[in-house]
PDB file of N, CA and C in Angstrom:
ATOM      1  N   UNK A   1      70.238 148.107 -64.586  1.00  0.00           N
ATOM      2  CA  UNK A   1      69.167 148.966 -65.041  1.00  0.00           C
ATOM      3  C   UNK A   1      67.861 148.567 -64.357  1.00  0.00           C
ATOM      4  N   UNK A   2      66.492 149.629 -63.869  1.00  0.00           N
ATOM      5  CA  UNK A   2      65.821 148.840 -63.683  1.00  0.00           C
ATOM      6  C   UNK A   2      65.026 148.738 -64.214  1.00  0.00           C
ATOM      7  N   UNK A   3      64.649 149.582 -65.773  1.00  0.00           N
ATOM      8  CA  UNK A   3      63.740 149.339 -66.418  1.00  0.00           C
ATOM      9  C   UNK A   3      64.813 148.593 -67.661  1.00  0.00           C
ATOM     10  N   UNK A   4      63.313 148.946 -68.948  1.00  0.00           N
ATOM     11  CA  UNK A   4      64.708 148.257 -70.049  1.00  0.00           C
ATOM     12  C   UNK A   4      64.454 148.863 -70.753  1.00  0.00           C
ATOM     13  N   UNK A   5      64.494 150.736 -70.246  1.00  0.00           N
ATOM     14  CA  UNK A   5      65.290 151.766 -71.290  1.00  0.00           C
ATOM     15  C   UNK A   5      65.746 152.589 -70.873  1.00  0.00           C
ATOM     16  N   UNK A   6      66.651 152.870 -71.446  1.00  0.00           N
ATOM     17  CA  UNK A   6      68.175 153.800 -71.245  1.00  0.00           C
ATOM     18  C   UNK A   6      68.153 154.958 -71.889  1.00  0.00           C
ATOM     19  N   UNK A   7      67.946 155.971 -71.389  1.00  0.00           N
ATOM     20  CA  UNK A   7      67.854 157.133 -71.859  1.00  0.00           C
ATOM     21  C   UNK A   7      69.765 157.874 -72.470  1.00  0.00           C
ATOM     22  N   UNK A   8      70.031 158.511 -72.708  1.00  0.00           N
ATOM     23  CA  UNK A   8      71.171 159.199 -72.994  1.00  0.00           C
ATOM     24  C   UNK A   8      71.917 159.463 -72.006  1.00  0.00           C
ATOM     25  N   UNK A   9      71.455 160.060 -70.825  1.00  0.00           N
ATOM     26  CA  UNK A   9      72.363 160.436 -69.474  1.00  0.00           C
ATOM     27  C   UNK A   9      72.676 159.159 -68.774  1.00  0.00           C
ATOM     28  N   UNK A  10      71.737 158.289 -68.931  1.00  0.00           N
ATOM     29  CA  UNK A  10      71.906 156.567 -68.320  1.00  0.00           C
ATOM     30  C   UNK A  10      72.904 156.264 -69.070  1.00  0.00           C
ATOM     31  N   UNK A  11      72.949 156.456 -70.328  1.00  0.00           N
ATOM     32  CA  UNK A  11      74.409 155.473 -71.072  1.00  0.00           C
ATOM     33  C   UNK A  11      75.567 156.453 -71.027  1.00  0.00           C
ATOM     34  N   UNK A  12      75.320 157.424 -70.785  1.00  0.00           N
ATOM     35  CA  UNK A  12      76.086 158.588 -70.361  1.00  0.00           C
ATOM     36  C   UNK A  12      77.444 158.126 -69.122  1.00  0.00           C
ATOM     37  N   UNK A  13      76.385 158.034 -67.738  1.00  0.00           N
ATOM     38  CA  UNK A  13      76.911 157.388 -66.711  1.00  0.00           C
ATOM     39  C   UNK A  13      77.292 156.393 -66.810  1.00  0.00           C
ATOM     40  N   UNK A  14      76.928 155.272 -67.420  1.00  0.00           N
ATOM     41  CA  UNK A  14      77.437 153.612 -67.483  1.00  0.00           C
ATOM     42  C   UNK A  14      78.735 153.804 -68.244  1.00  0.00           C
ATOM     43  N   UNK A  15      78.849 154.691 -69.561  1.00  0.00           N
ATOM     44  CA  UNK A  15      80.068 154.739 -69.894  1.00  0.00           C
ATOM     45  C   UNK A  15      81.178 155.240 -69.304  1.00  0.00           C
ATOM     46  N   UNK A  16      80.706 156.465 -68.042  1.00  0.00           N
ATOM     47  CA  UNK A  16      81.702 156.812 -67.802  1.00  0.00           C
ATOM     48  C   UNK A  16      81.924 156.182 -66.327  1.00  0.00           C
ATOM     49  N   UNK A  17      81.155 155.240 -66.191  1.00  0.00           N
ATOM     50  CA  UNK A  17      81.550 154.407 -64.717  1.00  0.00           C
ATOM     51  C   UNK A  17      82.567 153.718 -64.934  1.00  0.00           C
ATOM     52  N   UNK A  18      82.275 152.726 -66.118  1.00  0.00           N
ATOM     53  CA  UNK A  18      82.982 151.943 -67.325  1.00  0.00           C
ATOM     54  C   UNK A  18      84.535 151.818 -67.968  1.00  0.00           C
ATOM     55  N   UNK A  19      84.436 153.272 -67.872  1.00  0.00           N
ATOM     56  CA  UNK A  19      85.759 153.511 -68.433  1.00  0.00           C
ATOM     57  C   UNK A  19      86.600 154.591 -67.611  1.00  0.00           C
ATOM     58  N   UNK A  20      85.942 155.034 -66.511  1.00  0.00           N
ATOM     59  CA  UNK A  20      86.719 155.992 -65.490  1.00  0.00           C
ATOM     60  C   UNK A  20      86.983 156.809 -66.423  1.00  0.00           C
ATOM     61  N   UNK A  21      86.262 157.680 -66.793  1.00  0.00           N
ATOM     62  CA  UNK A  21      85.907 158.972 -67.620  1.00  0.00           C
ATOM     63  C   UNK A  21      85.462 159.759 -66.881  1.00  0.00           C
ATOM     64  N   UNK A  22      85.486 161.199 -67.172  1.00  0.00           N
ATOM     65  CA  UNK A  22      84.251 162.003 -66.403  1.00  0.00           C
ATOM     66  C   UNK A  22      83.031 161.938 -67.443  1.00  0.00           C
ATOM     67  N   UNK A  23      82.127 162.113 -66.881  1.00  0.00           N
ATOM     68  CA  UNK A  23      80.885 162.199 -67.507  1.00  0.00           C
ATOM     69  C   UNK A  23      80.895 163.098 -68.637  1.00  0.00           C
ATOM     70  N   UNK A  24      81.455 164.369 -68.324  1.00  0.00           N
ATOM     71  CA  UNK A  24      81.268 165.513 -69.781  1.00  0.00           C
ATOM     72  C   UNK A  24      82.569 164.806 -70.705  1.00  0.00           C
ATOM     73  N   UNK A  25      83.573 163.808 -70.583  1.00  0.00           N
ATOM     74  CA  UNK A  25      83.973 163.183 -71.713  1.00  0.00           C
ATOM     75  C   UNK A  25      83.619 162.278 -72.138  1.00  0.00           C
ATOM     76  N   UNK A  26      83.026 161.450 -71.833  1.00  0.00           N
ATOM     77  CA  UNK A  26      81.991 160.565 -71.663  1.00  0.00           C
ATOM     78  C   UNK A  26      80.937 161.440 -72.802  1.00  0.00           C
ATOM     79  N   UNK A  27      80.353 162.216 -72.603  1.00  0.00           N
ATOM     80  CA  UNK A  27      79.241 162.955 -73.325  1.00  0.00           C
ATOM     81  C   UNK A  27      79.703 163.126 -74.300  1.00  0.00           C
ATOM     82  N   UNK A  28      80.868 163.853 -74.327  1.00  0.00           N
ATOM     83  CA  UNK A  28      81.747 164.575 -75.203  1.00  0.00           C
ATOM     84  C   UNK A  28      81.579 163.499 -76.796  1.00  0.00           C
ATOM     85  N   UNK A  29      82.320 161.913 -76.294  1.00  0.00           N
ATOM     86  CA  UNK A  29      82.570 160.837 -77.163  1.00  0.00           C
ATOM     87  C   UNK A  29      81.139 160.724 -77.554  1.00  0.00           C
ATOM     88  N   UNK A  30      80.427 160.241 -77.028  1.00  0.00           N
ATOM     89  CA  UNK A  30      78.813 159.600 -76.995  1.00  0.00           C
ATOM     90  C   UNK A  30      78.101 161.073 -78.472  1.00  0.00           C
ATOM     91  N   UNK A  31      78.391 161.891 -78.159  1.00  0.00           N
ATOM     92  CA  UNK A  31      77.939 163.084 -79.334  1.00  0.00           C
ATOM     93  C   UNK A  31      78.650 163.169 -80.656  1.00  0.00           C
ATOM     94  N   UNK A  32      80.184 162.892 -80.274  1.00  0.00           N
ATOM     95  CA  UNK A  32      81.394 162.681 -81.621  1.00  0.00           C
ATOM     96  C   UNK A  32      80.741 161.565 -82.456  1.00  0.00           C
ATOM     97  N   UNK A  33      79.985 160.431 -81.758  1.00  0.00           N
ATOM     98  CA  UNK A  33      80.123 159.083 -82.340  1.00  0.00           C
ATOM     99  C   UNK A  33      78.729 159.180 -83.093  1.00  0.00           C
ATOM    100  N   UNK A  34      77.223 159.683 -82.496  1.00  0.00           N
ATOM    101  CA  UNK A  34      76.336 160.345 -83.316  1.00  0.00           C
ATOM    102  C   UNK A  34      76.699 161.431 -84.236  1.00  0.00           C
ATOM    103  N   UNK A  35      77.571 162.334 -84.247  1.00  0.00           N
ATOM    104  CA  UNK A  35      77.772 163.294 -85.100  1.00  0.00           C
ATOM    105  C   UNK A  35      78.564 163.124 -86.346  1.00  0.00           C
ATOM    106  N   UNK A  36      79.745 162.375 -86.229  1.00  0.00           N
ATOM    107  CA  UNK A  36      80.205 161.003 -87.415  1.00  0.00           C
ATOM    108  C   UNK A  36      79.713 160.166 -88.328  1.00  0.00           C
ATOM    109  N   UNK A  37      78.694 159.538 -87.343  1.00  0.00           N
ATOM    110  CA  UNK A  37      78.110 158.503 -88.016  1.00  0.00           C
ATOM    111  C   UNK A  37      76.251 159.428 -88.908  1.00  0.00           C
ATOM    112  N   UNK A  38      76.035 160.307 -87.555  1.00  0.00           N
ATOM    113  CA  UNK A  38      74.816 161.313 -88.729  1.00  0.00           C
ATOM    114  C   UNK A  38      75.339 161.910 -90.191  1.00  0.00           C
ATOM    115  N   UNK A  39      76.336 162.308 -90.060  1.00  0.00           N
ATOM    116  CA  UNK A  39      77.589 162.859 -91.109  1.00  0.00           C
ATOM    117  C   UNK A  39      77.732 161.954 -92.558  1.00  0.00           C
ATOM    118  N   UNK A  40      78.194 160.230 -92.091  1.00  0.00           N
ATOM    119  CA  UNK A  40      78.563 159.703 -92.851  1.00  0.00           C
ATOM    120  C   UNK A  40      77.358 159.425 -93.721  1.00  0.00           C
ATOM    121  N   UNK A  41      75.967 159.380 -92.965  1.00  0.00           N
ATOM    122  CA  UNK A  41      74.942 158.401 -93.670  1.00  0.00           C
ATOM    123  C   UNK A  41      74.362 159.374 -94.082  1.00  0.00           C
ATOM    124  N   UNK A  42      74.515 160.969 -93.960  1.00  0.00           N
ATOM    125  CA  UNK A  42      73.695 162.276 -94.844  1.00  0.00           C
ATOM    126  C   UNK A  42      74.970 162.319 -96.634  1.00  0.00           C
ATOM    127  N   UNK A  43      76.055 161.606 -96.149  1.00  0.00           N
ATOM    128  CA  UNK A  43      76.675 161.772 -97.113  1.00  0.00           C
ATOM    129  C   UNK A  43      76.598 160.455 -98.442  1.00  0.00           C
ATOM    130  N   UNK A  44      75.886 159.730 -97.678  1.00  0.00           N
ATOM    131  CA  UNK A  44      75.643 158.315 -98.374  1.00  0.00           C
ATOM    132  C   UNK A  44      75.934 157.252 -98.239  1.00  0.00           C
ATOM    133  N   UNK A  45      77.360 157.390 -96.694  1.00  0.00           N
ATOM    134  CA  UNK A  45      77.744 155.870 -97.075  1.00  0.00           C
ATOM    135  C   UNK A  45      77.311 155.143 -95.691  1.00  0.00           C
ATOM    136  N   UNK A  46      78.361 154.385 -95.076  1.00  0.00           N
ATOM    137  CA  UNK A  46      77.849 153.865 -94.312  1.00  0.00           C
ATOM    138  C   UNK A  46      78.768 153.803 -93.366  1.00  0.00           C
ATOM    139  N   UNK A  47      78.125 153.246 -91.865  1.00  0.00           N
ATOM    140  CA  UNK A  47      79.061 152.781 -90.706  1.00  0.00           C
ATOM    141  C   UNK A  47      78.858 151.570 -90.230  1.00  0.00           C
ATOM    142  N   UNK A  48      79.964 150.754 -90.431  1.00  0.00           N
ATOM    143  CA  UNK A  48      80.440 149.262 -89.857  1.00  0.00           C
ATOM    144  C   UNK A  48      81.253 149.142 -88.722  1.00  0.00           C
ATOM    145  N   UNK A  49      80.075 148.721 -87.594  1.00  0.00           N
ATOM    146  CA  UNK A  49      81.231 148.218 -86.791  1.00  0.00           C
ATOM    147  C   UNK A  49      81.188 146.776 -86.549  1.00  0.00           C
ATOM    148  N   UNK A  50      82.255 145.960 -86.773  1.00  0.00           N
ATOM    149  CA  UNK A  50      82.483 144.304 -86.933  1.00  0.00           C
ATOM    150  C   UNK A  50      82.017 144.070 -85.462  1.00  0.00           C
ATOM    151  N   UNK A  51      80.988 142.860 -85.428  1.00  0.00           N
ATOM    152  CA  UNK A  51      80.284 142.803 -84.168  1.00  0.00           C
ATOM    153  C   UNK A  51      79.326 143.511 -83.635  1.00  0.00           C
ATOM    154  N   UNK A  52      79.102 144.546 -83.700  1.00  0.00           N
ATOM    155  CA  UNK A  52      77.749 144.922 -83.501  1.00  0.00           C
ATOM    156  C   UNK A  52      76.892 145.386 -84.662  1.00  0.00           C
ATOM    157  N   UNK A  53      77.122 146.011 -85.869  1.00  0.00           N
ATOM    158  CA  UNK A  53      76.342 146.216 -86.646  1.00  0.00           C
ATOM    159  C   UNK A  53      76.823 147.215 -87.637  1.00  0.00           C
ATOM    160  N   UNK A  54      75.716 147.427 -88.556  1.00  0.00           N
ATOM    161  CA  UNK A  54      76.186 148.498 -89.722  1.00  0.00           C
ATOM    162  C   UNK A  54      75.297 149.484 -90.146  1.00  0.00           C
ATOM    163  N   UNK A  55      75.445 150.872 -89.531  1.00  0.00           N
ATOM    164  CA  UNK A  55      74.585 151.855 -89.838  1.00  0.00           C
ATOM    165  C   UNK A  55      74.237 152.229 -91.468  1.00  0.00           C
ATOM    166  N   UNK A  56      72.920 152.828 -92.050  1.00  0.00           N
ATOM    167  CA  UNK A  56      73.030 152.941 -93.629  1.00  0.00           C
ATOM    168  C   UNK A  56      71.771 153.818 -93.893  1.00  0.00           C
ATOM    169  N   UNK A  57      71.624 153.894 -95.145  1.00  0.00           N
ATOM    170  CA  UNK A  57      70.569 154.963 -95.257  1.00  0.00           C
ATOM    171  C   UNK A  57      69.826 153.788 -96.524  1.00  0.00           C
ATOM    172  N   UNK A  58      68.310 154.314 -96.283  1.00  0.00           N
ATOM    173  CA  UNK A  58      67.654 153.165 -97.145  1.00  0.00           C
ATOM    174  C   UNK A  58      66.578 154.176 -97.933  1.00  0.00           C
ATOM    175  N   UNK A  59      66.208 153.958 -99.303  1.00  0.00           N
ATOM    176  CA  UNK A  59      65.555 154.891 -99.711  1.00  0.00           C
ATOM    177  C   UNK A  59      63.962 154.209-100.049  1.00  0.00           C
ATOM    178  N   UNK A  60      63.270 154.929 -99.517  1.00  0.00           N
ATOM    179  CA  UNK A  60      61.582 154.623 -99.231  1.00  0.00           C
ATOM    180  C   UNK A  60      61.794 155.315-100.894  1.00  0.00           C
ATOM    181  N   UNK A  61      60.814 155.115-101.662  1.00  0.00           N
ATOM    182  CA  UNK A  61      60.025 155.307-102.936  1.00  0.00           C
ATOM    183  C   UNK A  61      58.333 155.807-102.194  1.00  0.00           C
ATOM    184  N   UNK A  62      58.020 157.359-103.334  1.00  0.00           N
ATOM    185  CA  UNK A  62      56.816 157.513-103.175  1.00  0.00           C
ATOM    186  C   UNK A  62      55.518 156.290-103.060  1.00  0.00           C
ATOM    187  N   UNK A  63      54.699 156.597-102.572  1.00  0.00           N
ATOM    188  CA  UNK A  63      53.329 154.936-102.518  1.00  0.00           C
ATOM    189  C   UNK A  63      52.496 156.263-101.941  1.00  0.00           C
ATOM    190  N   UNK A  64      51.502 154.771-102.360  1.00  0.00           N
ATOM    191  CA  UNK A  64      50.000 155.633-101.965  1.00  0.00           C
ATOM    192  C   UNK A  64      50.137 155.065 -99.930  1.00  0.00           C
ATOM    193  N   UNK A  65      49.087 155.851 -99.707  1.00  0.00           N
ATOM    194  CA  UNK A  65      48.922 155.116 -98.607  1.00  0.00           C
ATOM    195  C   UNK A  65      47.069 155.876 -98.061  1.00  0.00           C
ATOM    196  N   UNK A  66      46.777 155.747 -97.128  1.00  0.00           N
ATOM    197  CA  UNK A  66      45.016 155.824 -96.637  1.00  0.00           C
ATOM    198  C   UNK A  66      45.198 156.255 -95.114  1.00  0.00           C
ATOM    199  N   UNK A  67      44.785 157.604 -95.480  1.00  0.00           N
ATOM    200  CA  UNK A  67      44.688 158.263 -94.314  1.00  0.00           C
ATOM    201  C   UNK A  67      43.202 157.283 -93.105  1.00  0.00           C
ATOM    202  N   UNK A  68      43.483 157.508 -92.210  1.00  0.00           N
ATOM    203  CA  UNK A  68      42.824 156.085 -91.103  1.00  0.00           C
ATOM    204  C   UNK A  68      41.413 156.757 -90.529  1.00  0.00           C
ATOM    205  N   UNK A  69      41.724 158.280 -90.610  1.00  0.00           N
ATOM    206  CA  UNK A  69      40.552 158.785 -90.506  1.00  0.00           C
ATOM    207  C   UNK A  69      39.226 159.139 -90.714  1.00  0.00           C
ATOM    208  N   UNK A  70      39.761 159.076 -92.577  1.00  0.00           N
ATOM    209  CA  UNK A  70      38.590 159.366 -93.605  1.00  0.00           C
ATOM    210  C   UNK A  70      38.693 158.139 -94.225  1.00  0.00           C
ATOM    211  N   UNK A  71      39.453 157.396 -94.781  1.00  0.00           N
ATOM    212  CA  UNK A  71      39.758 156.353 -95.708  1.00  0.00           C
ATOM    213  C   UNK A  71      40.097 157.016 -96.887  1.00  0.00           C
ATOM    214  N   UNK A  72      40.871 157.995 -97.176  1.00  0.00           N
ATOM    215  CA  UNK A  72      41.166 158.987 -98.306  1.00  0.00           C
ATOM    216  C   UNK A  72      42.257 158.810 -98.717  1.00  0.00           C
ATOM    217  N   UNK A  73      42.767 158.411 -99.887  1.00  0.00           N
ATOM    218  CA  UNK A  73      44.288 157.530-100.324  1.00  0.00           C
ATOM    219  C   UNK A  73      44.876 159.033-100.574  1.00  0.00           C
ATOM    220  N   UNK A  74      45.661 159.024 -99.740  1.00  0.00           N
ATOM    221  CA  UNK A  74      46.474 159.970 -99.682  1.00  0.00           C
ATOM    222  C   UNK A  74      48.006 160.044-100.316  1.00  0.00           C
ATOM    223  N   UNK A  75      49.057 160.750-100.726  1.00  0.00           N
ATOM    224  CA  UNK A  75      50.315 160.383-101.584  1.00  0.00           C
ATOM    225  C   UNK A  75      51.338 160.173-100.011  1.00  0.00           C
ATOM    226  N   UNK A  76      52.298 159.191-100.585  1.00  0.00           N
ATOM    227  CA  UNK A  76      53.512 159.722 -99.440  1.00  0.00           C
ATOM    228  C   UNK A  76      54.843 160.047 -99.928  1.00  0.00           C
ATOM    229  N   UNK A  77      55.168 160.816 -99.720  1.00  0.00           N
ATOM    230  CA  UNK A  77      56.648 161.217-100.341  1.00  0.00           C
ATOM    231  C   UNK A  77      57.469 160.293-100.218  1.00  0.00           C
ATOM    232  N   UNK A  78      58.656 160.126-101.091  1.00  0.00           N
ATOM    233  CA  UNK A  78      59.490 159.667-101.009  1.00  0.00           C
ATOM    234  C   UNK A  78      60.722 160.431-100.300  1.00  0.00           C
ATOM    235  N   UNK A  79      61.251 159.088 -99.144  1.00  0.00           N
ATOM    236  CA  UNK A  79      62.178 159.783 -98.371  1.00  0.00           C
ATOM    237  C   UNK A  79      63.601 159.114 -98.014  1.00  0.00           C
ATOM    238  N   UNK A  80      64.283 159.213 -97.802  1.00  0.00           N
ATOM    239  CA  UNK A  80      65.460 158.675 -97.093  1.00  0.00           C
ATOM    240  C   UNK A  80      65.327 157.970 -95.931  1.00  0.00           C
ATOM    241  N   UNK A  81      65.643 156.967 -95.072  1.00  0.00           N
ATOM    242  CA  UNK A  81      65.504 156.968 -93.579  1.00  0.00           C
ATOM    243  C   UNK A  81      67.398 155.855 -92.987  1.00  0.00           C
ATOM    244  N   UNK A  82      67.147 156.319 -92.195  1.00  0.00           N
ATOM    245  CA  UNK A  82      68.155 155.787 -91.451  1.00  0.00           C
ATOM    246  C   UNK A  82      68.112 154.149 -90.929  1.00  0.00           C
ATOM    247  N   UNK A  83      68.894 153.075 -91.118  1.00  0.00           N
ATOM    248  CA  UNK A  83      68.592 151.883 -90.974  1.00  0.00           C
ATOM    249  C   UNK A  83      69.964 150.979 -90.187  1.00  0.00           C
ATOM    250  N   UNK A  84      69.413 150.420 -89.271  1.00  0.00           N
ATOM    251  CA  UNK A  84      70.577 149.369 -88.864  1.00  0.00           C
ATOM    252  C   UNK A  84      70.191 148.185 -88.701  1.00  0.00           C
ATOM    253  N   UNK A  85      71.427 147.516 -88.966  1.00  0.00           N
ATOM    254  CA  UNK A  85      71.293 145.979 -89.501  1.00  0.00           C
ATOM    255  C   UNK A  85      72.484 145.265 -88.599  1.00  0.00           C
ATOM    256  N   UNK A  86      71.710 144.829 -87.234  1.00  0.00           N
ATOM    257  CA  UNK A  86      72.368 144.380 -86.065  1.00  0.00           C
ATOM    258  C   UNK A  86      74.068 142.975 -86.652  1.00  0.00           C
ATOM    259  N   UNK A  87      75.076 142.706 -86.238  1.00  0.00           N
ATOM    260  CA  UNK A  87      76.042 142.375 -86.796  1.00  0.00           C
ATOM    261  C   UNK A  87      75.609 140.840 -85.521  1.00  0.00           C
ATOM    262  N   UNK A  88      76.510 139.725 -86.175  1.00  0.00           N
ATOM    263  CA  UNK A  88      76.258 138.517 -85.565  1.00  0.00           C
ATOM    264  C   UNK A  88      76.097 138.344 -84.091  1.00  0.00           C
ATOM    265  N   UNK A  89      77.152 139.347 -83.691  1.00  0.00           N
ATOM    266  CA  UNK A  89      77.749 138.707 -82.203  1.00  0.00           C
ATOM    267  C   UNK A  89      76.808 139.419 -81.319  1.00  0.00           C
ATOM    268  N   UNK A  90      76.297 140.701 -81.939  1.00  0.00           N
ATOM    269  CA  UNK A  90      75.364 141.208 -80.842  1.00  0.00           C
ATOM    270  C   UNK A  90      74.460 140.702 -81.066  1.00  0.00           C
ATOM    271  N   UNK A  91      73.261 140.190 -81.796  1.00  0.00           N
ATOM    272  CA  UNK A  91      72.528 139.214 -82.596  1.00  0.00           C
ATOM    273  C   UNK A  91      72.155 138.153 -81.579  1.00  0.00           C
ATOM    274  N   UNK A  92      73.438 137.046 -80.920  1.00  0.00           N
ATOM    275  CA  UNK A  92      73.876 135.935 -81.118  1.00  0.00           C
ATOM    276  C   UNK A  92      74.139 136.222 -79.016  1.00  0.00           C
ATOM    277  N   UNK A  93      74.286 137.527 -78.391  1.00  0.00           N
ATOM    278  CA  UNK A  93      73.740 138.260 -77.188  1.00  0.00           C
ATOM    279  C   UNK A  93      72.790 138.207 -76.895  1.00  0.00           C
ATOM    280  N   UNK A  94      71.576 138.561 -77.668  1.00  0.00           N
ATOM    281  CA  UNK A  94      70.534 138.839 -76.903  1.00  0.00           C
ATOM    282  C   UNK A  94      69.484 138.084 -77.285  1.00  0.00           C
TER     283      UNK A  94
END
């Protein structure tokens, strides 16, 4: 790589250099594996993979917070967000 970020078509190609894929199966997987795992964590649960990590959904609670402009305590909704929690071995990589 020569920077140190990887856009989608970059991991696109590396996978399918990787695994002697064509690129549109390559894509194909790379979209199945976001579309699964977006799936599982709108449904509540979660994705584990042993060694690299475990996808999950974490729930923010309403709070105040202060808009930066005015200094005006503004409300923030309470929301859902998406969270990963890197697993040892990739961890223990970089």
């Amino acid at each position: 790589m020569k920077n140190n970020k990887m856009n989608k078509a970059e991991l696109v190609a590396k996978i399918s250099e990787d695994t002697e894929v064509t690129k549109t199966q390559a894509n194909a997987v790379l979209d199945a594996f976001v579309d699964n795992v977006t799936k599982t964590l709108k449904e509540g649960g979660k994705v584990t993979l042993v060694g690299f990590g475990t996808f999950s959904v974490s729930k923010r609670i309403e709070r105040n917070g202060r808009n930066p402009q005015t200094g005006e305590t503004i409300k923030i909704k309470a929301k859902k967000v998406a969270k990963f929690k890197a697993g040892k071995e990739l961890s223990a990589r970089i």
